[in-house]
Protein backbone atom coordinates (compact mmCIF):
# COMPACT_ATOMS: atom_id res chain seq x y z
CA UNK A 1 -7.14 -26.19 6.96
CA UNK A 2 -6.96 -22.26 6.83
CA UNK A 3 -10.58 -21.60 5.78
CA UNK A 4 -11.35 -18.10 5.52
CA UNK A 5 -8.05 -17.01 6.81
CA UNK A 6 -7.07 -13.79 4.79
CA UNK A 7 -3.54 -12.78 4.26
CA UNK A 8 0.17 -14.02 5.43
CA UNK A 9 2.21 -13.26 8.40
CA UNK A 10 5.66 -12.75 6.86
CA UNK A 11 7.11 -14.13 9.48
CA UNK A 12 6.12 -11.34 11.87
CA UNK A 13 4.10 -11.04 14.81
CA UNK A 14 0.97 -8.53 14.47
CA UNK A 15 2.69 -5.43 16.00
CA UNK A 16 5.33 -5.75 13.40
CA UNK A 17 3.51 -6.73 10.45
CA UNK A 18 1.32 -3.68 10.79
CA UNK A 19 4.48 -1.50 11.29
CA UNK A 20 6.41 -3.42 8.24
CA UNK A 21 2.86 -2.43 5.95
CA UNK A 22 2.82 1.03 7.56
CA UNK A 23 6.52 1.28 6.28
CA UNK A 24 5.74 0.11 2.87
CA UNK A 25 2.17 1.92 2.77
CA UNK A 26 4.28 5.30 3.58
CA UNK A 27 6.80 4.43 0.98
CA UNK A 28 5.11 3.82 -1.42
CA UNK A 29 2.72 7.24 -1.50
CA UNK A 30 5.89 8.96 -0.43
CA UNK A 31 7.40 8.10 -4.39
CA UNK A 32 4.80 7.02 -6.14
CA UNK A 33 5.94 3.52 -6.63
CA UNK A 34 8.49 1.24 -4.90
CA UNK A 35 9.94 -1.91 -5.76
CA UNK A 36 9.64 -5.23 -3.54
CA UNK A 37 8.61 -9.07 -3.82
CA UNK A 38 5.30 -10.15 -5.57
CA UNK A 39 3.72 -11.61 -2.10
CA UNK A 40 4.14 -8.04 -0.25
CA UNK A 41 2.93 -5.85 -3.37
CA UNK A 42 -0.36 -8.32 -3.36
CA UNK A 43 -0.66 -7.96 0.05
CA UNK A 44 0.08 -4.20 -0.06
CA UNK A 45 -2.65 -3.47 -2.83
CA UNK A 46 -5.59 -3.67 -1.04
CA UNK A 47 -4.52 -1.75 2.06
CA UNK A 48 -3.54 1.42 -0.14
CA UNK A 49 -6.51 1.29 -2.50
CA UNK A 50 -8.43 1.18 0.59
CA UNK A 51 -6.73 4.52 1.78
CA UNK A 52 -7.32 5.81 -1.50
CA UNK A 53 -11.01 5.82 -1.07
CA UNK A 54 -11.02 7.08 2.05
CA UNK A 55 -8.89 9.74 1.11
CA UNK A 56 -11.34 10.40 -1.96
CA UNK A 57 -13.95 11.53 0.35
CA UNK A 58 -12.12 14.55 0.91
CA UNK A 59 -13.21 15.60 4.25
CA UNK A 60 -11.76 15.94 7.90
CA UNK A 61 -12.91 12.46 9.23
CA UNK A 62 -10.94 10.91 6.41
CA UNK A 63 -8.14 13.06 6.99
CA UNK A 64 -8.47 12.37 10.68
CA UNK A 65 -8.38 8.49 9.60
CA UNK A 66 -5.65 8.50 7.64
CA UNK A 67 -3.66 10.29 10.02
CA UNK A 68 -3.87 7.85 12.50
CA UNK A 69 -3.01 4.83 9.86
CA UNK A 70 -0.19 6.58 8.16
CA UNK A 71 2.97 9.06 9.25
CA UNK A 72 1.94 12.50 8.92
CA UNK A 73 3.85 13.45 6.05
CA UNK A 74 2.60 10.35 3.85
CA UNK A 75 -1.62 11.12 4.88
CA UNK A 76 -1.45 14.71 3.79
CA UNK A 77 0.06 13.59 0.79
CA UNK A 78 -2.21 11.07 0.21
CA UNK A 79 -5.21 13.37 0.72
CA UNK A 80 -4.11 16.41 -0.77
CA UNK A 81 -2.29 14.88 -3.98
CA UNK A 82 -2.78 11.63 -4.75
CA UNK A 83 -6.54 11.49 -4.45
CA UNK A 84 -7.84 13.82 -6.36
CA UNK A 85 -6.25 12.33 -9.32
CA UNK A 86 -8.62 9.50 -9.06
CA UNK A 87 -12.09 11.03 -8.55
CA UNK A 88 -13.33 9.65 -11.59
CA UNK A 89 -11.86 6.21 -10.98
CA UNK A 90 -13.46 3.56 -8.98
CA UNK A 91 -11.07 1.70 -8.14
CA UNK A 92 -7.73 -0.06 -9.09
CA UNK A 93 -5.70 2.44 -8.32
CA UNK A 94 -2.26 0.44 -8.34
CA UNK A 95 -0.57 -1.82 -10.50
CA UNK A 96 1.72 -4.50 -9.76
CA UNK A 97 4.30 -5.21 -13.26
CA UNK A 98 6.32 -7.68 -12.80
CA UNK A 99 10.05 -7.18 -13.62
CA UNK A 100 12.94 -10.12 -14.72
CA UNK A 101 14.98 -9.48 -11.08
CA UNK A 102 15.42 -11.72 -8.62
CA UNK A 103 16.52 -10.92 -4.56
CA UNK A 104 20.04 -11.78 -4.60
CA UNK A 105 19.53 -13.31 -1.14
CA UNK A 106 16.73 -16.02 -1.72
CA UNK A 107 16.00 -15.50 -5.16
CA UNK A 108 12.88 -14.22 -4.45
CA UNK A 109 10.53 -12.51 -7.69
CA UNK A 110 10.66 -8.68 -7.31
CA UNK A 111 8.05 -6.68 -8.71
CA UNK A 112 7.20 -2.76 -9.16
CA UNK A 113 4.29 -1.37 -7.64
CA UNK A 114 3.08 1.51 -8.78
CA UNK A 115 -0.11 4.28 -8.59
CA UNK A 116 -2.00 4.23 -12.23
């Protein structure tokens, strides 16, 4: 039984789940929206909305913060762009829209994730 056991591996050990999500966290602020499979955009969501509040703050321990959990380029982005759109918002910052493709490989169901 997996009671109270948040979230899937993918498949991946720890070190390389984080760095797969730190790839697709850095992607995804770096053009606004990316496209990949319904399973990583739900488990994507929360990580980035999370970021987005801390980057709401707007001050150098968040920046701090966010520059150890993301790639340079991506946190300053984050912080200086995309959160100030949303200081009126409280939340749901993404949206997940499902499209009619399908991963040629396995047939997985690709979405498009996207900032609001």
């Amino acid at each position: 039984m997996r009671h109270q056991v948040k979230g899937t591996k993918f498949g991946r050990k720890k070190g390389d789940r984080n760095n797969f999500f730190q790839v697709l966290e850095h992607n995804l602020i770096m053009e606004g929206g990316i496209k990949t499979t319904s399973a990583r955009a739900k488990a994507l969501r929360p990580k980035v909305e999370k970021l987005v509040t801390l980057a709401k703050k707007q001050d150098l321990a968040s920046l701090r913060l966010l520059r150890s959990r993301l790639p340079e380029r991506s946190a300053f982005k984050l912080y200086h762009e995309v959160a100030p759109q949303y200081t009126d918002r409280k939340g749901g910052y993404l949206r997940i829209i499902k499209t009619a493709e399908h991963r040629m490989r396995d047939g997985a169901d690709l979405v498009e994730i996207k900032f609001v």
